[in-house]
PDB file of N, CA and C in Angstrom:
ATOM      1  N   UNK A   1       0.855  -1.173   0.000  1.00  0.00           N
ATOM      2  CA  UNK A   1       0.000   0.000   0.000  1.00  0.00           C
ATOM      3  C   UNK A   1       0.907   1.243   0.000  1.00  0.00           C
ATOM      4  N   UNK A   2       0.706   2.297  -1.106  1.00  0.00           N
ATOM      5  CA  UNK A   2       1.157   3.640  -0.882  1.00  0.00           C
ATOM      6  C   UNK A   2       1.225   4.377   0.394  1.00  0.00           C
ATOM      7  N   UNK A   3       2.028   4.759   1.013  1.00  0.00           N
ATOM      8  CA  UNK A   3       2.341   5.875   1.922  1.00  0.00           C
ATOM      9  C   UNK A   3       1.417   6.468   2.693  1.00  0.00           C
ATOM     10  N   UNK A   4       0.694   7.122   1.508  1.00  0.00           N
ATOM     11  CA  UNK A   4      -0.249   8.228   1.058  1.00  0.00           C
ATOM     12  C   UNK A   4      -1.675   7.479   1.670  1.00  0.00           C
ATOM     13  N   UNK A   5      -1.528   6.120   1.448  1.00  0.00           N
ATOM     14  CA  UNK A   5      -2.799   5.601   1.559  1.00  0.00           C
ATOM     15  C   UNK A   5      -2.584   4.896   3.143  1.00  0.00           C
ATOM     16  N   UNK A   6      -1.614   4.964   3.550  1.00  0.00           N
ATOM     17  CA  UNK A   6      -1.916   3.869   5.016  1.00  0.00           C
ATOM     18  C   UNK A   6      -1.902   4.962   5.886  1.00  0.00           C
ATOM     19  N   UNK A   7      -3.061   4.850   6.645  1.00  0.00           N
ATOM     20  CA  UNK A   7      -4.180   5.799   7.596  1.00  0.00           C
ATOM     21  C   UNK A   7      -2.276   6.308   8.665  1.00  0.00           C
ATOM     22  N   UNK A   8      -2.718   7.800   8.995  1.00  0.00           N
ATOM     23  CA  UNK A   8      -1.721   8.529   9.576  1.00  0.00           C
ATOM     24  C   UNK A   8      -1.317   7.695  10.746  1.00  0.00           C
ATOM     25  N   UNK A   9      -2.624   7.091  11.740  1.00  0.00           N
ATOM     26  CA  UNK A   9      -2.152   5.501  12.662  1.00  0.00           C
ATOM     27  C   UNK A   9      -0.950   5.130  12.627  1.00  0.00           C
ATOM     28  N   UNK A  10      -1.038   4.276  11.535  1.00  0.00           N
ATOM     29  CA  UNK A  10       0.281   3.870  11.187  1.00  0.00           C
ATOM     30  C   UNK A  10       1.244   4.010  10.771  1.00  0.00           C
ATOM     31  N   UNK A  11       1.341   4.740  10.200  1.00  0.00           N
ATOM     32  CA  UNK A  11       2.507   5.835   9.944  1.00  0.00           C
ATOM     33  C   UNK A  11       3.248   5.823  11.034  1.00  0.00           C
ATOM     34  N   UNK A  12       2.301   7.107  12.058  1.00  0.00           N
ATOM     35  CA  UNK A  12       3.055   6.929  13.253  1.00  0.00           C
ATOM     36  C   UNK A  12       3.587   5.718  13.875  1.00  0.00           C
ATOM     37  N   UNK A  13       2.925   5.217  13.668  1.00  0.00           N
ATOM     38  CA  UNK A  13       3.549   3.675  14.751  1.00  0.00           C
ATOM     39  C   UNK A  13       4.375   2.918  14.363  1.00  0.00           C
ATOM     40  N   UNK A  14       4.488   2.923  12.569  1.00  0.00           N
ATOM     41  CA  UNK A  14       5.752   2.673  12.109  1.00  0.00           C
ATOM     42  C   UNK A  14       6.567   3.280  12.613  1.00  0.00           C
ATOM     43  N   UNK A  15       6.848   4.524  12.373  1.00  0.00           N
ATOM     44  CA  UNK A  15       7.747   5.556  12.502  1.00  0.00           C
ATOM     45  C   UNK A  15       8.318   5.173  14.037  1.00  0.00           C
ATOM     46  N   UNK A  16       7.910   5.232  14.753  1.00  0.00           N
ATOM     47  CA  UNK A  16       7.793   4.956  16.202  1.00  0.00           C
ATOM     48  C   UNK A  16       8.823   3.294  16.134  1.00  0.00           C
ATOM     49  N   UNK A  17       8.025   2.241  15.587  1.00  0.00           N
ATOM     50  CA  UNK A  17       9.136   0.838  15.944  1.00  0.00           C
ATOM     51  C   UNK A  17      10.241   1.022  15.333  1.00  0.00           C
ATOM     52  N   UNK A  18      10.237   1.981  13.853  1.00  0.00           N
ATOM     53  CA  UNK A  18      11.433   1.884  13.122  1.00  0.00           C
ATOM     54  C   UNK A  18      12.409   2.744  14.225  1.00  0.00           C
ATOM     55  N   UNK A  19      12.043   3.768  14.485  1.00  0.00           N
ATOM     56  CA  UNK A  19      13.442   4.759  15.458  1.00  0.00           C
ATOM     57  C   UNK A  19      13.499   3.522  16.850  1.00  0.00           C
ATOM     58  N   UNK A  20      12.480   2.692  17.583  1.00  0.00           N
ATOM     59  CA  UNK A  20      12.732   2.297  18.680  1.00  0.00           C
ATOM     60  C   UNK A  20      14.102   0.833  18.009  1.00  0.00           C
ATOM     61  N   UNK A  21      13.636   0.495  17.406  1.00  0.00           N
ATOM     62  CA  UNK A  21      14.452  -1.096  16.585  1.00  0.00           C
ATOM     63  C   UNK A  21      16.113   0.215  16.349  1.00  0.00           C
ATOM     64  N   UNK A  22      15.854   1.354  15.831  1.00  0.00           N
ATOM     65  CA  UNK A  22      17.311   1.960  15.973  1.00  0.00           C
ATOM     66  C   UNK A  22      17.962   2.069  16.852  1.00  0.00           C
ATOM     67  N   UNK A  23      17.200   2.452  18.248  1.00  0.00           N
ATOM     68  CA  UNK A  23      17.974   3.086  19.303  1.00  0.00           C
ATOM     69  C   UNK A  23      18.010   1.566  19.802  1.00  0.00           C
ATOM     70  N   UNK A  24      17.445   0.370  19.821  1.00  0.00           N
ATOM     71  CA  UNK A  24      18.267  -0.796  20.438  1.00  0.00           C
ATOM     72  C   UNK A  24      19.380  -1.151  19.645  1.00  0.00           C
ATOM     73  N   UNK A  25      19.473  -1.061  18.449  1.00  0.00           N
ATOM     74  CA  UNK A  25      20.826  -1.170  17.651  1.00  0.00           C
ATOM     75  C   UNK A  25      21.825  -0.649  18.484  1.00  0.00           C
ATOM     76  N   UNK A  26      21.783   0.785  18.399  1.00  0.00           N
ATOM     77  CA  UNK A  26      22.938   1.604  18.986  1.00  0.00           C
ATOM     78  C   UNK A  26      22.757   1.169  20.127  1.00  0.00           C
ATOM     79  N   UNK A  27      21.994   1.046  21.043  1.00  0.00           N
ATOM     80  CA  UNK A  27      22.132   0.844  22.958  1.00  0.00           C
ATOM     81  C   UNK A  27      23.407  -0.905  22.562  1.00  0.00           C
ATOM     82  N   UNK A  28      22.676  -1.510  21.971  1.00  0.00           N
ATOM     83  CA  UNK A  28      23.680  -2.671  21.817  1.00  0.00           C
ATOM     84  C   UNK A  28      24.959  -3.175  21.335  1.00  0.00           C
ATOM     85  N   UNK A  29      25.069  -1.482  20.281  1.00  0.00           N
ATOM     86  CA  UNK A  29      26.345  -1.494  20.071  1.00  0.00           C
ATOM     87  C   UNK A  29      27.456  -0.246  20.634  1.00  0.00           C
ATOM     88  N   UNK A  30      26.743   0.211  21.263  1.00  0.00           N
ATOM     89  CA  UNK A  30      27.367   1.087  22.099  1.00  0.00           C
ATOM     90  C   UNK A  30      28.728   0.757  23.114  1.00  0.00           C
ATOM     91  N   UNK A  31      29.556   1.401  22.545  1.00  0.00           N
ATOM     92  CA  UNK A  31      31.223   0.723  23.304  1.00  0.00           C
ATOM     93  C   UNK A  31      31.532   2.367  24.495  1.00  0.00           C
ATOM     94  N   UNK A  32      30.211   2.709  25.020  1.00  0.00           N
ATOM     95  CA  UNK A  32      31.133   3.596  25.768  1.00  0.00           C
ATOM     96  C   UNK A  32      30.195   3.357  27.584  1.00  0.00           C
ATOM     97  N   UNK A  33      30.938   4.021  28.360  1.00  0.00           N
ATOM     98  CA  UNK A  33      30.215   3.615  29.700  1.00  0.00           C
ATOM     99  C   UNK A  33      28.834   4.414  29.932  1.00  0.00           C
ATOM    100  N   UNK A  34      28.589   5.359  29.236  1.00  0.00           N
ATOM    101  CA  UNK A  34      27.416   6.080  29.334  1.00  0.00           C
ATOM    102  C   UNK A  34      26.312   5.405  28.339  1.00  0.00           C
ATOM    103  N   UNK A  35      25.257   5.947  29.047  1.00  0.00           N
ATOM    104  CA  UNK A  35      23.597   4.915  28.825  1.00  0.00           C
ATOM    105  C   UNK A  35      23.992   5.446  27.464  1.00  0.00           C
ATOM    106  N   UNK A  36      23.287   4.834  26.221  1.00  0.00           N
ATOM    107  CA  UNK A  36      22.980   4.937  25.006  1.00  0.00           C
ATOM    108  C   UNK A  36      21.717   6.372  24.858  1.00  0.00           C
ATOM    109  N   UNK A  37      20.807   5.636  25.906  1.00  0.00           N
ATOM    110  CA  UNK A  37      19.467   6.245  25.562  1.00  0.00           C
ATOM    111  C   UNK A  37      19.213   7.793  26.144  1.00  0.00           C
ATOM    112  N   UNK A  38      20.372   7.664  27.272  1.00  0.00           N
ATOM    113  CA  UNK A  38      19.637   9.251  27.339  1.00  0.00           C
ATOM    114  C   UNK A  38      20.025  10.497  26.809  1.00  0.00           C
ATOM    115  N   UNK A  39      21.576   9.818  25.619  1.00  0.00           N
ATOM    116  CA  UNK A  39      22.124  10.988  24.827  1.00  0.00           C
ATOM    117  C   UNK A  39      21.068  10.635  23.500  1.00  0.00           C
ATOM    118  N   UNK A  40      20.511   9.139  23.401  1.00  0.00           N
ATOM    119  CA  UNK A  40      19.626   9.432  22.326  1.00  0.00           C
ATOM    120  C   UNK A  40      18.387  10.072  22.597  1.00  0.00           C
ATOM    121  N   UNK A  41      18.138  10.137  24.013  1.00  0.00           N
ATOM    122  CA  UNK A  41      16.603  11.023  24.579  1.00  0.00           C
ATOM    123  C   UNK A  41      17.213  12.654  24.011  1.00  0.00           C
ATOM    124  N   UNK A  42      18.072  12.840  24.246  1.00  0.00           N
ATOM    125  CA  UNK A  42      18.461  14.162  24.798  1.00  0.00           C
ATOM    126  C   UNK A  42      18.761  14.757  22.907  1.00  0.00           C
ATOM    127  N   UNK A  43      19.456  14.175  22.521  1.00  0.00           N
ATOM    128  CA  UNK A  43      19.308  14.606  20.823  1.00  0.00           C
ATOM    129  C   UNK A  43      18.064  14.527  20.310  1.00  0.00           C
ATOM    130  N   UNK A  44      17.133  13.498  20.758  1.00  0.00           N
ATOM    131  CA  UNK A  44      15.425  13.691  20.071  1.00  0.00           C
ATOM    132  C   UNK A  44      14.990  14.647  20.211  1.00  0.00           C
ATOM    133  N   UNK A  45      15.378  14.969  21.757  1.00  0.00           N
ATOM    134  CA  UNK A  45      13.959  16.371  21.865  1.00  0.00           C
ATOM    135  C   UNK A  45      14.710  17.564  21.461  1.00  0.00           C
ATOM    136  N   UNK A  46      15.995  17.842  21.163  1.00  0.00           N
ATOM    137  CA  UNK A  46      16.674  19.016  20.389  1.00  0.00           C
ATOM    138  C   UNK A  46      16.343  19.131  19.001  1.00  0.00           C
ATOM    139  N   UNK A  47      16.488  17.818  17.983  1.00  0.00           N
ATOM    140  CA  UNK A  47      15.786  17.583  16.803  1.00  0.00           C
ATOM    141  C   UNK A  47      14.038  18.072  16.990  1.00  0.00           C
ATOM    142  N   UNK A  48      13.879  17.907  17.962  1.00  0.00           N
ATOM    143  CA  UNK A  48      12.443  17.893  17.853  1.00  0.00           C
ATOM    144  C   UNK A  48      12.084  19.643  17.953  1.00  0.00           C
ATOM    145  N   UNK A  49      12.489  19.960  18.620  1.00  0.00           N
ATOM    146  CA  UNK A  49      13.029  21.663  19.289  1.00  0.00           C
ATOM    147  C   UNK A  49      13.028  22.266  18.124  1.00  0.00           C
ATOM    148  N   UNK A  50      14.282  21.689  17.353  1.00  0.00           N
ATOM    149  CA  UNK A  50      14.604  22.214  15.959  1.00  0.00           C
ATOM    150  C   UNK A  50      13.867  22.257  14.666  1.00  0.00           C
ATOM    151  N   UNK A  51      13.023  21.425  14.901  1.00  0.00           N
ATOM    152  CA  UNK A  51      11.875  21.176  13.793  1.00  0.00           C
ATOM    153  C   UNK A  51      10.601  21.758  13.928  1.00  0.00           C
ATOM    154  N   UNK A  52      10.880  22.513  15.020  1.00  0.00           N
ATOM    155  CA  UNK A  52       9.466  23.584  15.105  1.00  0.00           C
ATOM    156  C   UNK A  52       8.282  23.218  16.525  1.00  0.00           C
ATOM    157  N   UNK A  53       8.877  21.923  17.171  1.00  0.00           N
ATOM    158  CA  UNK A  53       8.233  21.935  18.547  1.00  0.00           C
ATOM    159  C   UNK A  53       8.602  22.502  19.351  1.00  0.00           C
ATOM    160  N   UNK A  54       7.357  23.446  20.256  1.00  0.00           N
ATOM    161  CA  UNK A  54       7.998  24.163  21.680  1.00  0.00           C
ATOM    162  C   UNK A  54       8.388  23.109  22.674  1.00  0.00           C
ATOM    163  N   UNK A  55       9.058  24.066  23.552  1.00  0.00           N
ATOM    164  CA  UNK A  55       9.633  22.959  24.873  1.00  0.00           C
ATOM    165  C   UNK A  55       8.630  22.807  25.484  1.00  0.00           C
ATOM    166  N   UNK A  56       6.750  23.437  25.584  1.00  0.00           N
ATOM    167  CA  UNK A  56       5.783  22.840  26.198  1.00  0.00           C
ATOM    168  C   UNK A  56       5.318  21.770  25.613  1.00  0.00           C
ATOM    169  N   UNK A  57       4.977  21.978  24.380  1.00  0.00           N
ATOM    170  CA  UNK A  57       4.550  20.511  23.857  1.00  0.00           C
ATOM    171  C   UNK A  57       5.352  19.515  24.037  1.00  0.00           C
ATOM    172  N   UNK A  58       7.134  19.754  23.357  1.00  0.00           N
ATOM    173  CA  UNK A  58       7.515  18.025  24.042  1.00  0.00           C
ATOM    174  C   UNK A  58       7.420  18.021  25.622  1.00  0.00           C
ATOM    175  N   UNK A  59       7.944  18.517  26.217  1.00  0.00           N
ATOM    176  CA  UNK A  59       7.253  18.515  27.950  1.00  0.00           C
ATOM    177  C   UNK A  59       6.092  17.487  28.057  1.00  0.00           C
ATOM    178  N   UNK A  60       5.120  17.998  27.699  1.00  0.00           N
ATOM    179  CA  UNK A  60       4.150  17.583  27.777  1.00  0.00           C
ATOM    180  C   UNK A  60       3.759  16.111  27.165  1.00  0.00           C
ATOM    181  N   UNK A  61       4.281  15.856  26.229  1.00  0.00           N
ATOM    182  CA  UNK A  61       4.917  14.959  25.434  1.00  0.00           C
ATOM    183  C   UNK A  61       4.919  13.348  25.974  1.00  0.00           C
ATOM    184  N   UNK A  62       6.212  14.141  26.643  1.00  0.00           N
ATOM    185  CA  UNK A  62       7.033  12.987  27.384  1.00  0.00           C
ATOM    186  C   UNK A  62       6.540  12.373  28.394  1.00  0.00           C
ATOM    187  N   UNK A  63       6.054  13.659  29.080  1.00  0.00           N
ATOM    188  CA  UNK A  63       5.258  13.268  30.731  1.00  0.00           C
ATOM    189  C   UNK A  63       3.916  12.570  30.615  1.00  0.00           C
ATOM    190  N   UNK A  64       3.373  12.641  29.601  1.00  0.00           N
ATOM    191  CA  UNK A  64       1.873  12.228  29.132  1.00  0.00           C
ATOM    192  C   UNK A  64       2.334  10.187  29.217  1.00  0.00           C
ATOM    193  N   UNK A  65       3.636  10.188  27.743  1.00  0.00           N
ATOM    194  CA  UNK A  65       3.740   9.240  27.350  1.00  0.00           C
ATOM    195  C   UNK A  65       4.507   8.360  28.466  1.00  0.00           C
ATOM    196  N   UNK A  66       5.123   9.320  29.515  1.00  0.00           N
ATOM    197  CA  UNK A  66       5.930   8.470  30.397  1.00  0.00           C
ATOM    198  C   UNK A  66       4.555   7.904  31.652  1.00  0.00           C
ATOM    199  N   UNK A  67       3.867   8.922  31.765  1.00  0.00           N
ATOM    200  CA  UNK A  67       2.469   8.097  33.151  1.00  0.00           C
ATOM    201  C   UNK A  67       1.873   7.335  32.341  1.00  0.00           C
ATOM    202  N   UNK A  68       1.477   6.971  31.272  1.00  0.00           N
ATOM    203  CA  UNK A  68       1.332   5.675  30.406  1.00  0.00           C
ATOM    204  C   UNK A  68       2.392   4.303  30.608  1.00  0.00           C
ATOM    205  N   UNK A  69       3.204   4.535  30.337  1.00  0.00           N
ATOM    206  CA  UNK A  69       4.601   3.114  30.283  1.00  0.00           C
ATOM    207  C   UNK A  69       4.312   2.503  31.236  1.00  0.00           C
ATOM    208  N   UNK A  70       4.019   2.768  32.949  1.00  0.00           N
ATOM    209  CA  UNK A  70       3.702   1.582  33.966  1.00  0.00           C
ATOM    210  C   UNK A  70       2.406   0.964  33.358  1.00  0.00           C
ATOM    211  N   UNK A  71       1.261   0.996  32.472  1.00  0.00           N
ATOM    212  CA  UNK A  71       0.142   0.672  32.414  1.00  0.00           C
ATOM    213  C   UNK A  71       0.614  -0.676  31.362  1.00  0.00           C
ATOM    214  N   UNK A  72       1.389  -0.006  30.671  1.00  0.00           N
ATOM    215  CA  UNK A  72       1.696  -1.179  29.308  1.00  0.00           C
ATOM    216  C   UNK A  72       2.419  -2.330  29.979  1.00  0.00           C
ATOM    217  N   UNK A  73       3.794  -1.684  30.067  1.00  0.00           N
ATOM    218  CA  UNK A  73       4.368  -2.872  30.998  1.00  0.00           C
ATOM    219  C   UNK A  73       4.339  -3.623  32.081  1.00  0.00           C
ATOM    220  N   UNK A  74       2.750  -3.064  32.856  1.00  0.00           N
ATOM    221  CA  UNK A  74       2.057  -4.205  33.955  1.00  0.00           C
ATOM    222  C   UNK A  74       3.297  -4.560  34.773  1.00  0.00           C
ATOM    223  N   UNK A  75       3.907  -4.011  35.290  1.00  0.00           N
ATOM    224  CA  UNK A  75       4.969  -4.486  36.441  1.00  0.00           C
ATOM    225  C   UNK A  75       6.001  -4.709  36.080  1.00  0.00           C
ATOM    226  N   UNK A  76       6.722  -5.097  34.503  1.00  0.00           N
ATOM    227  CA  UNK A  76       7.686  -5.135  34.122  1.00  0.00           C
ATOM    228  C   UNK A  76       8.879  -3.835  34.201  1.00  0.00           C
ATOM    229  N   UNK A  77       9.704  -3.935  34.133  1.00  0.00           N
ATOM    230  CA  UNK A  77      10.615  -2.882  34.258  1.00  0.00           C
ATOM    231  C   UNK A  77      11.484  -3.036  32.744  1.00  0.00           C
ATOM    232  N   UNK A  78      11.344  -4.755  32.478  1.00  0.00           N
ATOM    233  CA  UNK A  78      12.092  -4.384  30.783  1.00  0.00           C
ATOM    234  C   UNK A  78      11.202  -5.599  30.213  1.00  0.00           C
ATOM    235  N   UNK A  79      11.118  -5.627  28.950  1.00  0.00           N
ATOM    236  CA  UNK A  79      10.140  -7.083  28.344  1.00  0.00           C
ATOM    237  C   UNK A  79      10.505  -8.076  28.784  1.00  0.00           C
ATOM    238  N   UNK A  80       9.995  -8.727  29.359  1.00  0.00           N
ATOM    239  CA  UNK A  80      10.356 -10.366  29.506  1.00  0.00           C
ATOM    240  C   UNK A  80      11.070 -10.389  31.329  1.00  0.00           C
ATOM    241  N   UNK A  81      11.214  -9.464  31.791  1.00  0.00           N
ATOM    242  CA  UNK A  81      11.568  -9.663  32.856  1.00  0.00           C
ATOM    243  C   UNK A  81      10.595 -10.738  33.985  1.00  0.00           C
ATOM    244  N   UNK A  82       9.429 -10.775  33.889  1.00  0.00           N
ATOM    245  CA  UNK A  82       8.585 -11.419  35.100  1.00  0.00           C
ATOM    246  C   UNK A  82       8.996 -13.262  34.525  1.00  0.00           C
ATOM    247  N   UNK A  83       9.534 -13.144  33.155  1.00  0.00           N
ATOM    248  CA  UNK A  83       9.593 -14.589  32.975  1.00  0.00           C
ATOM    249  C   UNK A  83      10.810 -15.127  33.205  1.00  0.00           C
ATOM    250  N   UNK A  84      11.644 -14.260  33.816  1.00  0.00           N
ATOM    251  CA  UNK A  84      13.364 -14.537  34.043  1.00  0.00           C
ATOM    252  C   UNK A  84      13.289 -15.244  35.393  1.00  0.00           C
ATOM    253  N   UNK A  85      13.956 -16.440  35.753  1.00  0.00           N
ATOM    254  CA  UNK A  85      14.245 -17.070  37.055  1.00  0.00           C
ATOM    255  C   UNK A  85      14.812 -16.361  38.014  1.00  0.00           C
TER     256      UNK A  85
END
């Protein structure tokens, strides 16, 4: 299906697994002692800054999408953790 034609939904949510499947690339190939993710947090929301979002909207953003994450992951802290011995 054209681009054009798959409902904005998905788009986003592509868009969304394709950058998340990136930043585990780099977190996994990352050869230095500092986290991967929070220089990749910290360059998103500057890109994001830079592309015409205020610092209220991502603010708002983040904090929205972060009091969500305990609901998804039901007690988990990373995937698959409750099934680890």
């Amino acid at each position: 299906m054209p681009e054009e034609e798959v409902p904005w939904e998905g788009r986003r949510y592509e868009a969304s697994c394709e950058f998340a499947s990136k930043c585990k690339i780099l977190r996994d190939s990352n050869p230095y002692d500092e986290p991967a993710l929070k220089h990749i947090a910290a360059d998103l929301l500057t890109e994001l800054w830079d592309r015409g979002f205020s610092v209220s909207e991502i603010k708002a953003a983040f904090e929205w999408a972060l009091s969500a994450l305990p609901r998804y992951a039901a007690g988990e802290d990373r995937r698959g953790d409750k099934g680890a011995p």
